[in-house]
PDB file of N, CA and C in Angstrom:
ATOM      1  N   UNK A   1     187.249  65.276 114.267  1.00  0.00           N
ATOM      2  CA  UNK A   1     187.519  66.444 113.448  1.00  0.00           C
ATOM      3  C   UNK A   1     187.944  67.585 114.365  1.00  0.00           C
ATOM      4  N   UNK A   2     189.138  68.609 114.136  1.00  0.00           N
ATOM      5  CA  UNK A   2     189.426  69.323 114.460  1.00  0.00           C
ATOM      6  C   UNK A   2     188.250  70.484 115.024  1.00  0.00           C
ATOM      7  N   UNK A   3     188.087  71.327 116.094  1.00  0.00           N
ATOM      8  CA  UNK A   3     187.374  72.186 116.126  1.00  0.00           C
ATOM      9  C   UNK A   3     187.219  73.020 115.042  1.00  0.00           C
ATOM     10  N   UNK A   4     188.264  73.278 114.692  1.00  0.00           N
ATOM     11  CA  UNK A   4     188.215  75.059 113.335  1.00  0.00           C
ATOM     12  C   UNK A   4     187.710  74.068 111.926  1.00  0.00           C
ATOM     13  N   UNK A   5     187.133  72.983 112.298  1.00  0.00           N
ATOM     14  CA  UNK A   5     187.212  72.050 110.915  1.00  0.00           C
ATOM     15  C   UNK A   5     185.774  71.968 110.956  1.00  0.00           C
ATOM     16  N   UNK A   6     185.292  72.559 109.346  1.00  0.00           N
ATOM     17  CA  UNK A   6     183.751  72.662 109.436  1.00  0.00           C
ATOM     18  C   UNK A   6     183.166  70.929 108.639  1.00  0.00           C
ATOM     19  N   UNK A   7     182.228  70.563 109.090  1.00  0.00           N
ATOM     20  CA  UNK A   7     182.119  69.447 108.172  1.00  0.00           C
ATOM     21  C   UNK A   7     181.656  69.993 106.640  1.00  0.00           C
ATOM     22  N   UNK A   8     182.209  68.900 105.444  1.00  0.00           N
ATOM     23  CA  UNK A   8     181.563  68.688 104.083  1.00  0.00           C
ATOM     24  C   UNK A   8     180.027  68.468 104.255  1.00  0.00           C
ATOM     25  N   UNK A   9     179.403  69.884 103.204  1.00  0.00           N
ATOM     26  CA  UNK A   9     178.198  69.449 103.731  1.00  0.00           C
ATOM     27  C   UNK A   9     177.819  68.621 102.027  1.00  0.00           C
ATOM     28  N   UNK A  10     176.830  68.213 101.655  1.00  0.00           N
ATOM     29  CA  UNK A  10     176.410  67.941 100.615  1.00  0.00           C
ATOM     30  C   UNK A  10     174.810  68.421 100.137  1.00  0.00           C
ATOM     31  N   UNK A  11     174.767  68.666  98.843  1.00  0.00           N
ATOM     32  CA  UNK A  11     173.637  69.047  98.618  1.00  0.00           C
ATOM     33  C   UNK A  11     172.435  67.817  98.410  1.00  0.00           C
ATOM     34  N   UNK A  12     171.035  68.283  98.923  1.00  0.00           N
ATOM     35  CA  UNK A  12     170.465  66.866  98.360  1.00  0.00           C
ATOM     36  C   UNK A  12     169.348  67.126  97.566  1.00  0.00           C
ATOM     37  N   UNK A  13     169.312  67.865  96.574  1.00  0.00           N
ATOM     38  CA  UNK A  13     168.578  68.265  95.485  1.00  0.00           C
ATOM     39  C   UNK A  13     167.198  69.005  96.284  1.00  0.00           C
ATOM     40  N   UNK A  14     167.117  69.138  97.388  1.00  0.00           N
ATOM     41  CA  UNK A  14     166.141  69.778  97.833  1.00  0.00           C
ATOM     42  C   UNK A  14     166.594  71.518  98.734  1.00  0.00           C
ATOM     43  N   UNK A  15     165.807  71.913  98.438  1.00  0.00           N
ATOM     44  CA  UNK A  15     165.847  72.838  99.437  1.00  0.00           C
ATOM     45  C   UNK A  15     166.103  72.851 100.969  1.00  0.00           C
ATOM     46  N   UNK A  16     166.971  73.653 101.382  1.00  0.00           N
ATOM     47  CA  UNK A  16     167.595  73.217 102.820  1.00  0.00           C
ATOM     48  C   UNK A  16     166.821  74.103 103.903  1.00  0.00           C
ATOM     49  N   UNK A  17     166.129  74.997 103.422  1.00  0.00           N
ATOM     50  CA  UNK A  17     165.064  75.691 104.231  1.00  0.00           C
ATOM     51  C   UNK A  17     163.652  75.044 104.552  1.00  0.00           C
ATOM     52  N   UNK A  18     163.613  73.759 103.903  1.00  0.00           N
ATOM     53  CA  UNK A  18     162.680  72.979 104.303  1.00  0.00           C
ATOM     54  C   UNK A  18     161.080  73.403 103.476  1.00  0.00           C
ATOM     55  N   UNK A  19     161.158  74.140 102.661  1.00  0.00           N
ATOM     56  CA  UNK A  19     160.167  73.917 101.650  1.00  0.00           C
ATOM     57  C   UNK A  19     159.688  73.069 100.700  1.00  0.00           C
ATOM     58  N   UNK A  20     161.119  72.166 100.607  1.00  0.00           N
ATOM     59  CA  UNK A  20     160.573  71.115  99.747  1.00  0.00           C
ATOM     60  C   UNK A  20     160.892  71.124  98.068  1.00  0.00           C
ATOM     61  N   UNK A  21     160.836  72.465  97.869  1.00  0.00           N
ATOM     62  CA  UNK A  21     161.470  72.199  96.185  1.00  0.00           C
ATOM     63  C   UNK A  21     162.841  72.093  95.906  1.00  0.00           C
ATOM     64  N   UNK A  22     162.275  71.342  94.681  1.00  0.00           N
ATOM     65  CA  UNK A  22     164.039  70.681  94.126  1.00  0.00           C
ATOM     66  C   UNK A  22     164.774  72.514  93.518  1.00  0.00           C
ATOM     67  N   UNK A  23     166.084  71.752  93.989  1.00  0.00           N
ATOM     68  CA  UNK A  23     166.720  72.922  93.825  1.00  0.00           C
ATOM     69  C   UNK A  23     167.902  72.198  92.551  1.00  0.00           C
ATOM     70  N   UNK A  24     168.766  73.041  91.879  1.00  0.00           N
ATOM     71  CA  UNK A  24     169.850  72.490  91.059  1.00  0.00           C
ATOM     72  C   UNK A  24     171.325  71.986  91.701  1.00  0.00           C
ATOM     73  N   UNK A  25     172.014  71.457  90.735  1.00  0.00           N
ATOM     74  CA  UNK A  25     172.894  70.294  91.028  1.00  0.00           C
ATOM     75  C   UNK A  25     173.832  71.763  92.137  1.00  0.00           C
ATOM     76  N   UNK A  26     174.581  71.058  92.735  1.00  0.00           N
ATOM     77  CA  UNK A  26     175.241  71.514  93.761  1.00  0.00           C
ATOM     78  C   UNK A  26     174.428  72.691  94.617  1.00  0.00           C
ATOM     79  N   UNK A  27     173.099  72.766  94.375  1.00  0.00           N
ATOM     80  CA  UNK A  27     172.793  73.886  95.271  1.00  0.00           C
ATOM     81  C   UNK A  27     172.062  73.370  96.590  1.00  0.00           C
ATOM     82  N   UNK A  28     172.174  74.327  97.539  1.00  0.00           N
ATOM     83  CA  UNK A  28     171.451  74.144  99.365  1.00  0.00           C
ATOM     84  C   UNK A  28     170.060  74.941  98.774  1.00  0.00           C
ATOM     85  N   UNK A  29     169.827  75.712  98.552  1.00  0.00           N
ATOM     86  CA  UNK A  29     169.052  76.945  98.764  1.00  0.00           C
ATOM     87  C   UNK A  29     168.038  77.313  97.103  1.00  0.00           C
ATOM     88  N   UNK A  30     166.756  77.259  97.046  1.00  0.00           N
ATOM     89  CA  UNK A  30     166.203  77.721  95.701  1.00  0.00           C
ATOM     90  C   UNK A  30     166.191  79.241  96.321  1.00  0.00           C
ATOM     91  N   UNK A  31     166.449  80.092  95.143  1.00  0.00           N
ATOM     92  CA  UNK A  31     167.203  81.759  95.077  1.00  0.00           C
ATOM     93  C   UNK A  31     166.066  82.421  96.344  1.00  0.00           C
ATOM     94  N   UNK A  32     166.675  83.052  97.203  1.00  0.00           N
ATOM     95  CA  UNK A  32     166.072  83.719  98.231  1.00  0.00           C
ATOM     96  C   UNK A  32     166.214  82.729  99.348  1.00  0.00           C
ATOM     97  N   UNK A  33     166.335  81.997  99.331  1.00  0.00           N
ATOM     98  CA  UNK A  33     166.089  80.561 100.617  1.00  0.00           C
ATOM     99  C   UNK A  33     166.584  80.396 101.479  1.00  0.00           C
ATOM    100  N   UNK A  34     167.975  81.174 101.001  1.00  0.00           N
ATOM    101  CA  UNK A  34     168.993  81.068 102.254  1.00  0.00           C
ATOM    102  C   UNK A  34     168.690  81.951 102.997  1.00  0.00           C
ATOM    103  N   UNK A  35     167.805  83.139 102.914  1.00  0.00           N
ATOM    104  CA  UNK A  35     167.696  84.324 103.661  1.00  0.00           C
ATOM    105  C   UNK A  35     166.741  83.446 104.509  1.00  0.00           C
ATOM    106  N   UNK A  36     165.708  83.295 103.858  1.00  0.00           N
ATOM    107  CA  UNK A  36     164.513  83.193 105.010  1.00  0.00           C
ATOM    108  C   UNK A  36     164.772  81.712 105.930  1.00  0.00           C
ATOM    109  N   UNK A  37     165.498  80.919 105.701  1.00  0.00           N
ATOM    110  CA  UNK A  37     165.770  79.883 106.674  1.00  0.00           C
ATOM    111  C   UNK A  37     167.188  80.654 107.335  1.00  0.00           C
ATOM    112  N   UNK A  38     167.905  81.380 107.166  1.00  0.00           N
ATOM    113  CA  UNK A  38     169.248  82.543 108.266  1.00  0.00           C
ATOM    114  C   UNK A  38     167.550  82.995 109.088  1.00  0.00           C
ATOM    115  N   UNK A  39     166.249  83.855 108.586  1.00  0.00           N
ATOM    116  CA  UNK A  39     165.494  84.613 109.276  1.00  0.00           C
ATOM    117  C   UNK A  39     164.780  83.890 110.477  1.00  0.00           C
ATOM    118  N   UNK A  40     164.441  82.101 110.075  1.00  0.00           N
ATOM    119  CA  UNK A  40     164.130  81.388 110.727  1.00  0.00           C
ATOM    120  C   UNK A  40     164.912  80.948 111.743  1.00  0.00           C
ATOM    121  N   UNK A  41     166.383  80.574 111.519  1.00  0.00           N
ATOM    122  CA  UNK A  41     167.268  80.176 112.507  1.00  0.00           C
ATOM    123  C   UNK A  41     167.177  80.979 113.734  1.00  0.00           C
ATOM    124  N   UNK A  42     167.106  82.870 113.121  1.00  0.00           N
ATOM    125  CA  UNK A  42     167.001  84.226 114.225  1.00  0.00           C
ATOM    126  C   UNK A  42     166.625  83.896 114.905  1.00  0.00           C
ATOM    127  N   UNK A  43     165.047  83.503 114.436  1.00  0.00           N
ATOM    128  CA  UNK A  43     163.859  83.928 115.529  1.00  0.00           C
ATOM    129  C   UNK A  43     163.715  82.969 116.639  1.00  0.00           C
ATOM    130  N   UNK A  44     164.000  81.663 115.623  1.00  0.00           N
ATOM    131  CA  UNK A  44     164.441  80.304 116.850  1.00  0.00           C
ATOM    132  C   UNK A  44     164.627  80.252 117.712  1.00  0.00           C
ATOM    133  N   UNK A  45     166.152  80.564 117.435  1.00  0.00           N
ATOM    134  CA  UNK A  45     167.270  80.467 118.446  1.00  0.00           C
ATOM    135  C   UNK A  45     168.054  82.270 119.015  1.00  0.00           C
ATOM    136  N   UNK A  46     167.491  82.861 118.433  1.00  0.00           N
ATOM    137  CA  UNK A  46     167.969  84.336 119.162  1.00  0.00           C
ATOM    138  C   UNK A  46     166.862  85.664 119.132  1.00  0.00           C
ATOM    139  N   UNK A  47     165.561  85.036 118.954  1.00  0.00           N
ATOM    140  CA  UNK A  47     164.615  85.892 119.211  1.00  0.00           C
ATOM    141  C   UNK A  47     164.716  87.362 118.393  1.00  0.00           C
ATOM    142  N   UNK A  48     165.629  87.168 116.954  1.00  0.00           N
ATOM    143  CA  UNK A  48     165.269  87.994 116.045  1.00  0.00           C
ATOM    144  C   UNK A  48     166.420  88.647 116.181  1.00  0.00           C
ATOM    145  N   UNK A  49     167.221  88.848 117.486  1.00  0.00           N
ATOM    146  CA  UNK A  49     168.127  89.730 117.534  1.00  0.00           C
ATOM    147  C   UNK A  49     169.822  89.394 117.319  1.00  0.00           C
ATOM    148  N   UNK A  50     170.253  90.202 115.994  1.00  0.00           N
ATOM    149  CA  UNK A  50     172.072  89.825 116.593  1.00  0.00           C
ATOM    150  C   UNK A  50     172.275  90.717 117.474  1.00  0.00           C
ATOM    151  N   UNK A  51     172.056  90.771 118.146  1.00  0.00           N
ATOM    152  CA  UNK A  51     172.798  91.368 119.563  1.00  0.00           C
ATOM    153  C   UNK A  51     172.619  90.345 120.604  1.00  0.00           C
ATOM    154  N   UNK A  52     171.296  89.239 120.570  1.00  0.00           N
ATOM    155  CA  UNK A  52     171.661  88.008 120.870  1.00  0.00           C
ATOM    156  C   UNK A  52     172.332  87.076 120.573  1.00  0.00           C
ATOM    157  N   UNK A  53     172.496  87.258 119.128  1.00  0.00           N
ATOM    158  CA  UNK A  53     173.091  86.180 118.706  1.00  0.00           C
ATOM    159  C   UNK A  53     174.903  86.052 118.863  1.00  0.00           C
ATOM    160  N   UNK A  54     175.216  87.728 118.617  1.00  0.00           N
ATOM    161  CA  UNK A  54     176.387  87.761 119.540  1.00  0.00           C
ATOM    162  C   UNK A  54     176.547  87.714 120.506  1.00  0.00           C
ATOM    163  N   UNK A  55     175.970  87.542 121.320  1.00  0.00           N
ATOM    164  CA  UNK A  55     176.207  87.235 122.633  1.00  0.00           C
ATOM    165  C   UNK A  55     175.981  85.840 123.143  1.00  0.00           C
ATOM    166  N   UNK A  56     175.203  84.926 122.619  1.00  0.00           N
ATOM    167  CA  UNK A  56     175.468  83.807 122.847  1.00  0.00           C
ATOM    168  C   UNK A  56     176.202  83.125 122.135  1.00  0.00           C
ATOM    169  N   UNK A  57     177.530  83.948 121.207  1.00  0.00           N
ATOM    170  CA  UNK A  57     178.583  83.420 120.855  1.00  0.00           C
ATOM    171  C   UNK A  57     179.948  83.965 121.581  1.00  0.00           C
ATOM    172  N   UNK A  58     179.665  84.802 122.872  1.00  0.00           N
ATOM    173  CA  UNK A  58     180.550  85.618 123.199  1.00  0.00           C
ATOM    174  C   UNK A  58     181.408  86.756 123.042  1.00  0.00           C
ATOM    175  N   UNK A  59     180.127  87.238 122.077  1.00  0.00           N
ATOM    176  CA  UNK A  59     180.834  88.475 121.595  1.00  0.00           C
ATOM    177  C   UNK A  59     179.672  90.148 121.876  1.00  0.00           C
ATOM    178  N   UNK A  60     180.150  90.630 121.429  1.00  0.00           N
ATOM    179  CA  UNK A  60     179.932  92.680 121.660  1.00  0.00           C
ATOM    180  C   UNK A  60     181.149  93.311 121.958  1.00  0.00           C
ATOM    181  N   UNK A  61     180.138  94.392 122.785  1.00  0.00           N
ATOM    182  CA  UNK A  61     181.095  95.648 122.855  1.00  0.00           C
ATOM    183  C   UNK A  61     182.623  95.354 123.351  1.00  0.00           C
ATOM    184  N   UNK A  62     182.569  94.758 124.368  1.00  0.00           N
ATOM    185  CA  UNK A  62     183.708  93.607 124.454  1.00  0.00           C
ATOM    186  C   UNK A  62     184.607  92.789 124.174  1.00  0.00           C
ATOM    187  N   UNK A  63     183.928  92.354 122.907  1.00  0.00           N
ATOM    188  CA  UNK A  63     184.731  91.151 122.528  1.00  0.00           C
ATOM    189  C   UNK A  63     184.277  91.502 120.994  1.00  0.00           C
ATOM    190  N   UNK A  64     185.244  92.185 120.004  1.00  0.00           N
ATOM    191  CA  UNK A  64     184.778  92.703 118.236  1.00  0.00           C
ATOM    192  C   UNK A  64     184.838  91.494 117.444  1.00  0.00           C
ATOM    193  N   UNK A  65     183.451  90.761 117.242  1.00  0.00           N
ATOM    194  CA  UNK A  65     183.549  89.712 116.124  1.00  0.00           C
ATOM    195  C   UNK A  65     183.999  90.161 114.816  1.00  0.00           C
ATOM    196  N   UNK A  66     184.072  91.630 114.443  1.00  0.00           N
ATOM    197  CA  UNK A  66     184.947  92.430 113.441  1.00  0.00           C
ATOM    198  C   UNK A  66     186.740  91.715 113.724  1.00  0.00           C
ATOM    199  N   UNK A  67     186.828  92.056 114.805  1.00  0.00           N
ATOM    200  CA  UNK A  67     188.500  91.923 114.972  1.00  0.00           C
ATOM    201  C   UNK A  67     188.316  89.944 114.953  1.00  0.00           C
ATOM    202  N   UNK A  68     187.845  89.173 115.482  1.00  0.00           N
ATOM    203  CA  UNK A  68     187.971  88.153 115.680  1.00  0.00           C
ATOM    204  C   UNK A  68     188.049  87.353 113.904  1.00  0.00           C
ATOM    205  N   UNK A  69     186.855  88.413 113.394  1.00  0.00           N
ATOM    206  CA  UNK A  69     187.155  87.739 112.420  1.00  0.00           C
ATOM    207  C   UNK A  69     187.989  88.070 111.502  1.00  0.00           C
ATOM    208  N   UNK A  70     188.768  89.182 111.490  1.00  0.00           N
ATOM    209  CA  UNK A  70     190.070  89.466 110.422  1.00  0.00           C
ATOM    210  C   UNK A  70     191.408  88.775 110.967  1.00  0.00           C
ATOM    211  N   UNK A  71     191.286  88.365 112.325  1.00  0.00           N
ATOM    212  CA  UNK A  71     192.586  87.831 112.831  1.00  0.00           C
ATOM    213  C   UNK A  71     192.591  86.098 112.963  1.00  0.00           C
ATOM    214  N   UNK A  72     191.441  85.459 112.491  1.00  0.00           N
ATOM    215  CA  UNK A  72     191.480  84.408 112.726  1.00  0.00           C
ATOM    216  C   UNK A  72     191.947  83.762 111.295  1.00  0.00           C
ATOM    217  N   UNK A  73     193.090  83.186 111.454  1.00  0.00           N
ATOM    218  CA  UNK A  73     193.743  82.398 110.173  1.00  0.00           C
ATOM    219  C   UNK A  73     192.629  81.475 108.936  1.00  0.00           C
ATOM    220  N   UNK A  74     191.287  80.891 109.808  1.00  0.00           N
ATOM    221  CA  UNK A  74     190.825  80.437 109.088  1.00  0.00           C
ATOM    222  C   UNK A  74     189.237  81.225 108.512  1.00  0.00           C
ATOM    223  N   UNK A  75     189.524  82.523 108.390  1.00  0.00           N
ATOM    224  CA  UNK A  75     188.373  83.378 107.939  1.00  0.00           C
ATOM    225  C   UNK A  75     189.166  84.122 107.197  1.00  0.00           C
ATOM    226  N   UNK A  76     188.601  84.279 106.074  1.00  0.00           N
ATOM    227  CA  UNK A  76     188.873  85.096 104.749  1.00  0.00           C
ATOM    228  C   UNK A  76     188.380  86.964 104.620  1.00  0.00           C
ATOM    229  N   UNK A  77     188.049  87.235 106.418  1.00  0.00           N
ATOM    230  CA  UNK A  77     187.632  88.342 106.409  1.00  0.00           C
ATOM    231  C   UNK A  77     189.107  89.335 106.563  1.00  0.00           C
ATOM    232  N   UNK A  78     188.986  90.127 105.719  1.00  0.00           N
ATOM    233  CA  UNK A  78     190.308  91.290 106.044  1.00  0.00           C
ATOM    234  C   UNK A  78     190.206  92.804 106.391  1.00  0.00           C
ATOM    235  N   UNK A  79     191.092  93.252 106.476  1.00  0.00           N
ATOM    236  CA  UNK A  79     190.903  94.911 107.101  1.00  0.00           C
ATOM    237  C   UNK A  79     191.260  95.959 106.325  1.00  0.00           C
ATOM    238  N   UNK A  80     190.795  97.062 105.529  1.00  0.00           N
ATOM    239  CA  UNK A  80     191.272  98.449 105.148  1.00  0.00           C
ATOM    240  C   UNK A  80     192.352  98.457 105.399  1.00  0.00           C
ATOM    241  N   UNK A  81     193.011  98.570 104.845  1.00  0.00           N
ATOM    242  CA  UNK A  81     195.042  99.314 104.683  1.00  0.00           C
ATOM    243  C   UNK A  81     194.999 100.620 105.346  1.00  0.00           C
ATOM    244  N   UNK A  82     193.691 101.210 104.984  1.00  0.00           N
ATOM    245  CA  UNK A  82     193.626 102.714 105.011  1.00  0.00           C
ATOM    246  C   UNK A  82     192.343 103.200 105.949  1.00  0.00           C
ATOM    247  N   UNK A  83     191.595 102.860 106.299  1.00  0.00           N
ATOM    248  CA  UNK A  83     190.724 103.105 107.238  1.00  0.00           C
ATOM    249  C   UNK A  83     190.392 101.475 108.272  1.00  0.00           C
ATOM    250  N   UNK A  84     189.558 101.678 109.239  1.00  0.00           N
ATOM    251  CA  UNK A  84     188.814 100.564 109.580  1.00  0.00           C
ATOM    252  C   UNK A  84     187.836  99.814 109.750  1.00  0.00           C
ATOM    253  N   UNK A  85     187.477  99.772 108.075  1.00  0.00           N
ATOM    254  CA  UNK A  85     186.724  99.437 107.319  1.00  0.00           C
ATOM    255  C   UNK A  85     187.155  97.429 107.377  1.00  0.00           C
ATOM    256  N   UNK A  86     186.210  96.482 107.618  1.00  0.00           N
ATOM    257  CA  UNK A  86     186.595  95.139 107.253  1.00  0.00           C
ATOM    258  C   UNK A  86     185.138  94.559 106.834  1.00  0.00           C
ATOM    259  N   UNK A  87     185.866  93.558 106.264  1.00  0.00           N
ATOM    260  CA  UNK A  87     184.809  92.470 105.565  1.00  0.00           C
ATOM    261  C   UNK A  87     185.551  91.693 104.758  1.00  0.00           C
ATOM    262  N   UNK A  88     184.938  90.448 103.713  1.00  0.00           N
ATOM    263  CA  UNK A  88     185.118  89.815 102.928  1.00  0.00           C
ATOM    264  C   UNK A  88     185.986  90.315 102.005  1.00  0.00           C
ATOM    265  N   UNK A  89     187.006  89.723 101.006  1.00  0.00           N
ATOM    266  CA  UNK A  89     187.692  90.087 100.539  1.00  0.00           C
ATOM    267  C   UNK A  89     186.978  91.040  99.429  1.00  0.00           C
ATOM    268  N   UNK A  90     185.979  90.619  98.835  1.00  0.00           N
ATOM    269  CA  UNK A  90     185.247  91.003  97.541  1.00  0.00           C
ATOM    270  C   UNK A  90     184.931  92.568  98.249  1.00  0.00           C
ATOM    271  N   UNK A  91     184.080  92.377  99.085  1.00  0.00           N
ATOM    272  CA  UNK A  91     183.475  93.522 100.630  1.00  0.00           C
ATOM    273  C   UNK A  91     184.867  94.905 100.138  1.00  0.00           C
ATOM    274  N   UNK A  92     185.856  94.434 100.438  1.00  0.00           N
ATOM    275  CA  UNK A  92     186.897  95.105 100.634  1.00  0.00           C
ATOM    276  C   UNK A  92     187.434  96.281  99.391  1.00  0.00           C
ATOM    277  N   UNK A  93     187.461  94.767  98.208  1.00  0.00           N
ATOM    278  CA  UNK A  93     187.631  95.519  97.563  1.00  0.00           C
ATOM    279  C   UNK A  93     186.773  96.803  96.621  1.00  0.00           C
ATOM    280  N   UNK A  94     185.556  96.392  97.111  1.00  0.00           N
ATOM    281  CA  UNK A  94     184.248  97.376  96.807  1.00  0.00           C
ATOM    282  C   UNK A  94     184.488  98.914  97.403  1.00  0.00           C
ATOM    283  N   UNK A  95     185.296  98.657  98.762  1.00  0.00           N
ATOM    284  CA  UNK A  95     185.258  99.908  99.633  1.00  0.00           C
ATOM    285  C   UNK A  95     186.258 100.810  98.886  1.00  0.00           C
ATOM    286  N   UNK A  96     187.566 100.007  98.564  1.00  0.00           N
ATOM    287  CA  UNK A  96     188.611 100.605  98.502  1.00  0.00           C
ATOM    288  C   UNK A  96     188.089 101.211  97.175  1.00  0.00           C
ATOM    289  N   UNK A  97     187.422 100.808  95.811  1.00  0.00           N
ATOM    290  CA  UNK A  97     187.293 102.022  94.919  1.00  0.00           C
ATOM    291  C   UNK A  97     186.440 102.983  95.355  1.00  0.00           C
ATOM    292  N   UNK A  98     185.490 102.731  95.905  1.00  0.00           N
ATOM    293  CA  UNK A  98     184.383 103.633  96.426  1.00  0.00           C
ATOM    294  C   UNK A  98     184.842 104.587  97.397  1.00  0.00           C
ATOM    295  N   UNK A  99     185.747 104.635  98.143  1.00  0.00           N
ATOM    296  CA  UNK A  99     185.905 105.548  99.180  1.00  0.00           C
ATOM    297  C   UNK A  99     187.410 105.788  99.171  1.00  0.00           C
ATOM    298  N   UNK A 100     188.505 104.704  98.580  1.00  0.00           N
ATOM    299  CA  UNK A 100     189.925 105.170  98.262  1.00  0.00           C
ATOM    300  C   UNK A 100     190.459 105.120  97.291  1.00  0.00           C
ATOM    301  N   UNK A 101     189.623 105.611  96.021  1.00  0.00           N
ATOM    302  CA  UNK A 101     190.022 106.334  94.799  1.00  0.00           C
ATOM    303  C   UNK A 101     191.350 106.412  94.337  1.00  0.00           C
ATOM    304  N   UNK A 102     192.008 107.419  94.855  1.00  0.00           N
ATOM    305  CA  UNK A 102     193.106 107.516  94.905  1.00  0.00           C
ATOM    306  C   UNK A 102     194.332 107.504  95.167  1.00  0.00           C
ATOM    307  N   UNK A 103     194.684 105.936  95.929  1.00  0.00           N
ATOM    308  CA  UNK A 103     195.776 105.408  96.541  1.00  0.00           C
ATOM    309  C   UNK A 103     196.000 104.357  95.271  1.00  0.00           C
ATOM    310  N   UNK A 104     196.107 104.246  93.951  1.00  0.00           N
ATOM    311  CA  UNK A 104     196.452 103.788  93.239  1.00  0.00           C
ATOM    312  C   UNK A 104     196.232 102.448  92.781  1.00  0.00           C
ATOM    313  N   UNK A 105     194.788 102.118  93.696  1.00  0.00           N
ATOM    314  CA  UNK A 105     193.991 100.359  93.334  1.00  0.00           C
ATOM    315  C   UNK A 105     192.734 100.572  92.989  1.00  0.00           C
ATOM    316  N   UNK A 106     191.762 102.164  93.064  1.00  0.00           N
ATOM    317  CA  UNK A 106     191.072 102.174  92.445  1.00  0.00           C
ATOM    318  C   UNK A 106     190.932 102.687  90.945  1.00  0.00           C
TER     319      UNK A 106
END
């Protein structure tokens, strides 16, 4: 498989945070689950901190996982037209009514 190629994951009626309850058809996570197994992964493997965790992906002040991720073809993260504001497309379009009113999309 290609590097930029994530594997198919599948769901298996259980919870993927390792609690054990059945969760519904196509789901990883019973509601909240995904947080506290992301909180578990932290503490694991980066001692609570993203400022570790960027950095043992090669990124900070140095290197903007902001910019990496609006320029990388296979991330759906994008950038403000009008400020430099980025995130998710949905992210985006939240900003632009909230803070650019009046450029004719809110």
């Amino acid at each position: 498989m290609p590097s930029n190629e994530k594997p198919r994951l599948i769901p298996t009626g259980k919870c993927w945070c390792g609690c054990g309850k059945d969760v519904g058809l196509g789901k990883f996570f019973a509601a909240g689950h995904d947080k506290i197994a992301e909180a578990a992964l932290m503490a694991l493997k980066y001692d609570g901190s993203v400022a570790q965790l960027l950095h043992a992906h090669g990124y900070g002040s140095h290197h903007s996982v902001r910019h990496a991720a609006v320029t990388d073809p296979n991330c759906s993260w994008e950038k403000c037209t009008d400020c430099n504001y980025s995130g998710a497309p949905a992210s985006i379009a939240n900003h632009r009514k909230k803070d650019h009113p009046d450029n004719g999309e809110g």
